[in-house]
N, C-alpha and C. Protein backbone atom coordinates (compact mmCIF):
# COMPACT_ATOMS: atom_id res chain seq x y z
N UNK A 1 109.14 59.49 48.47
CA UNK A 1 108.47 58.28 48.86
C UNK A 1 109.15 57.11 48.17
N UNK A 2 109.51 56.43 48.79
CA UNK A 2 109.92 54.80 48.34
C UNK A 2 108.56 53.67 47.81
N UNK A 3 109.61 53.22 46.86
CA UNK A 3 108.56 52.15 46.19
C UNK A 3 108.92 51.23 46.18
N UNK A 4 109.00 49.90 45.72
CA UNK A 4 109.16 48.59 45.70
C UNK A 4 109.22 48.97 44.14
N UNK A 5 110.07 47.29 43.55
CA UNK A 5 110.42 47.44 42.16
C UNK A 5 108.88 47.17 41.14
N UNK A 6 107.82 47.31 41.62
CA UNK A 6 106.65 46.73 40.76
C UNK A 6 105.69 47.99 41.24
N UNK A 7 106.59 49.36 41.56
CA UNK A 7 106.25 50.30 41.99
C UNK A 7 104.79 50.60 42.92
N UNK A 8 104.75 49.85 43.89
CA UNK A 8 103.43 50.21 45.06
C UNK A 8 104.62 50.67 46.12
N UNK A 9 103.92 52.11 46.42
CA UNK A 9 104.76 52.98 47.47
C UNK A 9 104.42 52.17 48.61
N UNK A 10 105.60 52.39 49.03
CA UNK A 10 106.22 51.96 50.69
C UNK A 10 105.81 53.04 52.14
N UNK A 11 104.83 52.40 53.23
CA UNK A 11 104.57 53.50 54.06
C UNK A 11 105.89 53.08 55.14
N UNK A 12 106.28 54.77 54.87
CA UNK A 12 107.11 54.89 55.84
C UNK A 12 106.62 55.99 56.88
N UNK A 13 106.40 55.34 58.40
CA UNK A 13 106.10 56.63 59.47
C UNK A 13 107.00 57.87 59.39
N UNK A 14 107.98 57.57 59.48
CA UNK A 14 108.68 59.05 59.52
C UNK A 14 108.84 59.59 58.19
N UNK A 15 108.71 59.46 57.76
CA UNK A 15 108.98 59.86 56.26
C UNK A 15 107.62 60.98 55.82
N UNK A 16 106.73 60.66 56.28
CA UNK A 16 105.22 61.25 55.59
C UNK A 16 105.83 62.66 56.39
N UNK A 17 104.77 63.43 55.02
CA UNK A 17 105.31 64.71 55.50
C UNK A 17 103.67 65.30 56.82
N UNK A 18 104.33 65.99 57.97
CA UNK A 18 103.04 66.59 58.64
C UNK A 18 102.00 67.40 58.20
N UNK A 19 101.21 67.34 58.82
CA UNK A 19 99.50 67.83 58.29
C UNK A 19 99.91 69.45 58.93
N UNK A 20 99.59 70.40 58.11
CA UNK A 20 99.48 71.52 59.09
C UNK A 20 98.59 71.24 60.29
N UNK A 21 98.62 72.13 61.41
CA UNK A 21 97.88 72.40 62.17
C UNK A 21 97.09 73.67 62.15
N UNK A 22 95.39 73.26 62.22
CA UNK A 22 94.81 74.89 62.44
C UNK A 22 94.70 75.30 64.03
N UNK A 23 94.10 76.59 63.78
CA UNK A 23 94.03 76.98 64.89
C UNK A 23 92.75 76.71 65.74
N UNK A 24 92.47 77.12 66.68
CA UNK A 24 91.11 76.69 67.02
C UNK A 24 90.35 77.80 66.91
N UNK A 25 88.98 77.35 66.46
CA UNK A 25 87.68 77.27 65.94
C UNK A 25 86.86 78.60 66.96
N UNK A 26 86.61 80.01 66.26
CA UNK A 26 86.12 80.85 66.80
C UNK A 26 85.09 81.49 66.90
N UNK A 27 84.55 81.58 68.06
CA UNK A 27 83.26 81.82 67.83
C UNK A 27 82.98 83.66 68.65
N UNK A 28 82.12 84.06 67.70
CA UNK A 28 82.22 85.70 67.98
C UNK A 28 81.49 85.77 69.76
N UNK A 29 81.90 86.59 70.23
CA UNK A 29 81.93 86.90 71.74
C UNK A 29 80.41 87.26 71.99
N UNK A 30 79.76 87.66 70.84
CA UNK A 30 77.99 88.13 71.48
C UNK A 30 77.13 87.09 71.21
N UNK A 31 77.13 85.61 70.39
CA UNK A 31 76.75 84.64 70.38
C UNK A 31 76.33 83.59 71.90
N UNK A 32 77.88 83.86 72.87
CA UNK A 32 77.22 83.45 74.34
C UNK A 32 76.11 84.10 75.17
N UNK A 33 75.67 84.89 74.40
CA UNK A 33 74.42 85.48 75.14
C UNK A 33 73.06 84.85 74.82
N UNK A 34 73.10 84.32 73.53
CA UNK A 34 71.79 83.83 73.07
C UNK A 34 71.89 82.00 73.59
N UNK A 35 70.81 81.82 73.50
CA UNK A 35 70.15 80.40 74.39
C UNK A 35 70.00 79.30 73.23
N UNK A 36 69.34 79.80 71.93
CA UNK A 36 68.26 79.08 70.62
C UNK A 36 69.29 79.23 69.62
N UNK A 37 69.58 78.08 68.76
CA UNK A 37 70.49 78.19 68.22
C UNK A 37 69.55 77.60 66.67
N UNK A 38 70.02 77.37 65.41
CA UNK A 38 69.67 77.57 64.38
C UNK A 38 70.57 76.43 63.42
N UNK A 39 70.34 75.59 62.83
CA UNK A 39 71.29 74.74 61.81
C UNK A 39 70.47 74.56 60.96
N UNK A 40 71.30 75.88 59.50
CA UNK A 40 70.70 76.13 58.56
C UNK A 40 71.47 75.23 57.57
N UNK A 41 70.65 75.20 56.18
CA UNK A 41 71.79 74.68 54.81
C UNK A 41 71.10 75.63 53.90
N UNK A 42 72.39 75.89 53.17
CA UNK A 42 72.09 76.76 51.57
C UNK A 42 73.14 76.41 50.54
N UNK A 43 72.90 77.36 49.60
CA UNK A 43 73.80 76.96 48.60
C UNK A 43 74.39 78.65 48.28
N UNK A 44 76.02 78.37 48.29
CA UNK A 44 76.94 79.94 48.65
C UNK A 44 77.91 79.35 46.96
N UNK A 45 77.61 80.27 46.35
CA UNK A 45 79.23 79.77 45.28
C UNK A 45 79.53 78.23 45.02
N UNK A 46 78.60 77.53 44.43
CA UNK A 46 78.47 76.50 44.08
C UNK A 46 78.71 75.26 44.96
N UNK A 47 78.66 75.62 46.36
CA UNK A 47 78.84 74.76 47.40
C UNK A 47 77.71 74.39 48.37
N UNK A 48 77.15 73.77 48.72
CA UNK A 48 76.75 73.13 50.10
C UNK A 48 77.21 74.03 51.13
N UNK A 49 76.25 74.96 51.82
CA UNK A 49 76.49 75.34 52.72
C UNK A 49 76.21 75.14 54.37
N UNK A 50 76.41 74.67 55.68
CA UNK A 50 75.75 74.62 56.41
C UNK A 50 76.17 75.73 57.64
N UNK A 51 75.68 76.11 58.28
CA UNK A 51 75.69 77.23 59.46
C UNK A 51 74.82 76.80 60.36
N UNK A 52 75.46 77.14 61.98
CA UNK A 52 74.93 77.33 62.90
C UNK A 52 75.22 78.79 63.51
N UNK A 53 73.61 79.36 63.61
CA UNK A 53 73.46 80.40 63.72
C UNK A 53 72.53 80.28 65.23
N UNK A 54 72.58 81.69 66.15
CA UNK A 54 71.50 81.93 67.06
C UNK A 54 70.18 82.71 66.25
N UNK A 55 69.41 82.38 66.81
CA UNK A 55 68.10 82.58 66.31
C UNK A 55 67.86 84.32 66.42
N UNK A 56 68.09 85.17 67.69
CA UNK A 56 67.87 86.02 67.66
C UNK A 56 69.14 87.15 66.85
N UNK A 57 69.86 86.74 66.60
CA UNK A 57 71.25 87.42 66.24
C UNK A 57 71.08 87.94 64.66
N UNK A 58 71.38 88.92 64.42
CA UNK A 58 71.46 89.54 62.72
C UNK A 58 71.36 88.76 61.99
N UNK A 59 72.17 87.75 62.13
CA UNK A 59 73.05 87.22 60.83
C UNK A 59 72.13 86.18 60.63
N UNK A 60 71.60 85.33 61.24
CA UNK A 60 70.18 84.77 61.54
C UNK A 60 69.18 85.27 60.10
N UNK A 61 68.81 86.64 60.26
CA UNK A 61 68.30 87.09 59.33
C UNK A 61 68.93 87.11 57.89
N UNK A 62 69.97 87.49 57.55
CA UNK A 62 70.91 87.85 56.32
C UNK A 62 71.01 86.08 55.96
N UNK A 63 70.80 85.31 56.74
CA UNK A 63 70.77 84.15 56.25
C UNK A 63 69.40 83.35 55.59
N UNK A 64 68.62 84.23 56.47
CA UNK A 64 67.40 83.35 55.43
C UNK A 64 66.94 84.38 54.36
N UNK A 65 67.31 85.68 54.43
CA UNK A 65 67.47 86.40 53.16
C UNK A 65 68.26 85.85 51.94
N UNK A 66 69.28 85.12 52.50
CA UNK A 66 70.10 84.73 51.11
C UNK A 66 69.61 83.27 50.53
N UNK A 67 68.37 83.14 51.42
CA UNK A 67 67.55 81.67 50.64
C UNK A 67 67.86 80.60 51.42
N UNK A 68 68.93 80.69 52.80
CA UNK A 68 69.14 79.38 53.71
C UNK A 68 67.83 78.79 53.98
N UNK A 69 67.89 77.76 54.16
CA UNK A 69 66.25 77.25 55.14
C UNK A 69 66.97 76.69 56.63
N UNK A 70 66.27 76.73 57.48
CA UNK A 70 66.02 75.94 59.00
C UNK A 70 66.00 74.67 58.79
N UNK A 71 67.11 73.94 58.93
CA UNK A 71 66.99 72.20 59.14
C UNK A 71 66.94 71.64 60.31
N UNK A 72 67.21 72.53 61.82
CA UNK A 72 67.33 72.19 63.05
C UNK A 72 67.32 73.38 63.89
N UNK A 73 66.51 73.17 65.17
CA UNK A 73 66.69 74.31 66.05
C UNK A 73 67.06 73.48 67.29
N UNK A 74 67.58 74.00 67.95
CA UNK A 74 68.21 73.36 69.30
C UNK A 74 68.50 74.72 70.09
N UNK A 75 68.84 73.96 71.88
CA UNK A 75 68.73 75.19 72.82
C UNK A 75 70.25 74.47 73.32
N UNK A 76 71.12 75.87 73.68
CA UNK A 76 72.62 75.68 74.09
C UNK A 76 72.04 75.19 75.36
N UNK A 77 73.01 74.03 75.89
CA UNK A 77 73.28 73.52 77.15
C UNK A 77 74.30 74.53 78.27
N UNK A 78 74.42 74.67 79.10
CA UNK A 78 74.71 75.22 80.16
C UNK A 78 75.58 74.25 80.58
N UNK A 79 77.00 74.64 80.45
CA UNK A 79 78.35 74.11 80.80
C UNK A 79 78.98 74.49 82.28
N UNK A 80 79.09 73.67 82.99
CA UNK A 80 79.33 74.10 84.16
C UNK A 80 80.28 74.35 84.73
């Protein structure tokens, strides 16, 4: 990176280095079956956790076992 002599770096466009790219965002294949969806928060390993979960699905459960609470329920829209 270039600076000026009173050293405040210089933006140069080409110069910055690129952001990786991720991949896209996956969602498990038995989740499109359920309708009621779930936006929980907890606390995982000293972090803020939030999840959107379906209501009827396992993991639903294993989540409010591990102390999540329910901050929002909402129903999936139908994409046409």
């Amino acid at each position: 990176m270039q600076m000026t002599k009173n050293g405040i770096p210089i933006d140069i466009p080409s110069q910055r280095k690129k952001a990786p790219t991720t991949g896209k965002f996956s969602v498990p294949k038995d989740f499109y079956k359920f309708k009621r969806f779930a936006t929980m928060v907890g606390f995982e390993e000293g972090c803020n956790v939030i999840a959107t979960v379906p209501m009827g699905h396992p993991e639903f459960n294993n989540f409010i076992n591990k102390g999540f609470k329910v901050i929002e329920v909402w129903d999936r829209r139908n994409i046409a």
